[in-house]
Protein backbone atom coordinates (compact mmCIF):
# COMPACT_ATOMS: atom_id res chain seq x y z
CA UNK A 1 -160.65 150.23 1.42
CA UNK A 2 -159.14 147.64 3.47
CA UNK A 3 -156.28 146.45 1.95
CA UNK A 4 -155.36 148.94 -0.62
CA UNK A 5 -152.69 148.13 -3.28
CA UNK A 6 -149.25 149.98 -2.88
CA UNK A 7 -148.19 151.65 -6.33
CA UNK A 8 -145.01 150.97 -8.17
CA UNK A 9 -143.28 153.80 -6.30
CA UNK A 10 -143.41 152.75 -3.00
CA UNK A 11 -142.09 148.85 -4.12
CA UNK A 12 -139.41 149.85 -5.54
CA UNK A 13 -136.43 149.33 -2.85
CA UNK A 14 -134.06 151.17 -1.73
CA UNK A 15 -130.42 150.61 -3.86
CA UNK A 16 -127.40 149.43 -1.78
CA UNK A 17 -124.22 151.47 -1.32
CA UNK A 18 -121.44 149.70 -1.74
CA UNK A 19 -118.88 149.32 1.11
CA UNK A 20 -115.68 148.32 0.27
CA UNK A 21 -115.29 147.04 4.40
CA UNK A 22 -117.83 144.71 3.81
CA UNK A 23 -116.30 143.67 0.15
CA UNK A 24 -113.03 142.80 1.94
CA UNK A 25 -115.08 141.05 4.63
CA UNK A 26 -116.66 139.22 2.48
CA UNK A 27 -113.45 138.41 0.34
CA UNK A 28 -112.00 137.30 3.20
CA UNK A 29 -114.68 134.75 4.16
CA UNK A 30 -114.28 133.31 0.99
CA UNK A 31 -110.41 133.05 1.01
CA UNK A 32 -109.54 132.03 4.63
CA UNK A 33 -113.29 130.81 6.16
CA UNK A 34 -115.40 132.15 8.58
CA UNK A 35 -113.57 133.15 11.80
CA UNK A 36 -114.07 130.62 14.87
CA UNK A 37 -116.85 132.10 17.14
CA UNK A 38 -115.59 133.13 20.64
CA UNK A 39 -116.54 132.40 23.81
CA UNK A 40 -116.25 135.11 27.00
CA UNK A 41 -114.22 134.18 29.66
CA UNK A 42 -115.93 134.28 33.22
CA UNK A 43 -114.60 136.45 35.69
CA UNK A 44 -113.62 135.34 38.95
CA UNK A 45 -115.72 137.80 40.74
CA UNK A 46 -119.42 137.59 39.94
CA UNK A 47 -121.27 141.04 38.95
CA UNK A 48 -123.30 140.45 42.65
CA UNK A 49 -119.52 140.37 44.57
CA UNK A 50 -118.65 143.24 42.43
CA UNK A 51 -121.86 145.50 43.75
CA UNK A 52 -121.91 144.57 46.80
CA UNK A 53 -124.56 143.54 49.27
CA UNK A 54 -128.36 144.78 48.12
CA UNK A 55 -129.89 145.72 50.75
CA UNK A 56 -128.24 147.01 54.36
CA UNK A 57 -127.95 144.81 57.37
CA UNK A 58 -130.72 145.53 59.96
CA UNK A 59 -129.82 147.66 63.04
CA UNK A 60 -130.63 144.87 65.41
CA UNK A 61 -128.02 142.46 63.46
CA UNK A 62 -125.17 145.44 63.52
CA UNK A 63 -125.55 145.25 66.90
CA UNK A 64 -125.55 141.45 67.62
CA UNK A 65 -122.01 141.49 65.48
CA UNK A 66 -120.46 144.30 68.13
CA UNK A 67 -121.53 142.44 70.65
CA UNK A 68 -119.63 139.03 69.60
């Protein structure tokens, strides 16, 4: 009982729906070519600028900034 054989039933897959999206995709591919892949565009802010600092600045150091 170790490896015990799967009956017809259970390998028989499932049938695909057809989707006519994916026929016109596919149609399209054919006709025209694949589109080029794209490439994102860096921001000029990094996501660290854009949250802010992580931690606060010790009490000590707020006061040494007053001070100058």
């Amino acid at each position: 009982m170790v490896a015990e054989s799967k009956s017809a039933v259970e390998m028989v897959q499932k049938k695909k729906v057809f989707s006519k999206v994916k026929a016109v995709k596919d149609a399209a591919r054919v006709n025209i070519g694949m589109p080029k892949s794209t490439r994102a565009i860096p921001d000029a802010k990094t996501k660290a600028e854009l949250r802010g600092d992580k931690h606060k600045k010790a009490f000590g150091e707020l006061l040494e900034e007053e001070q100058e």
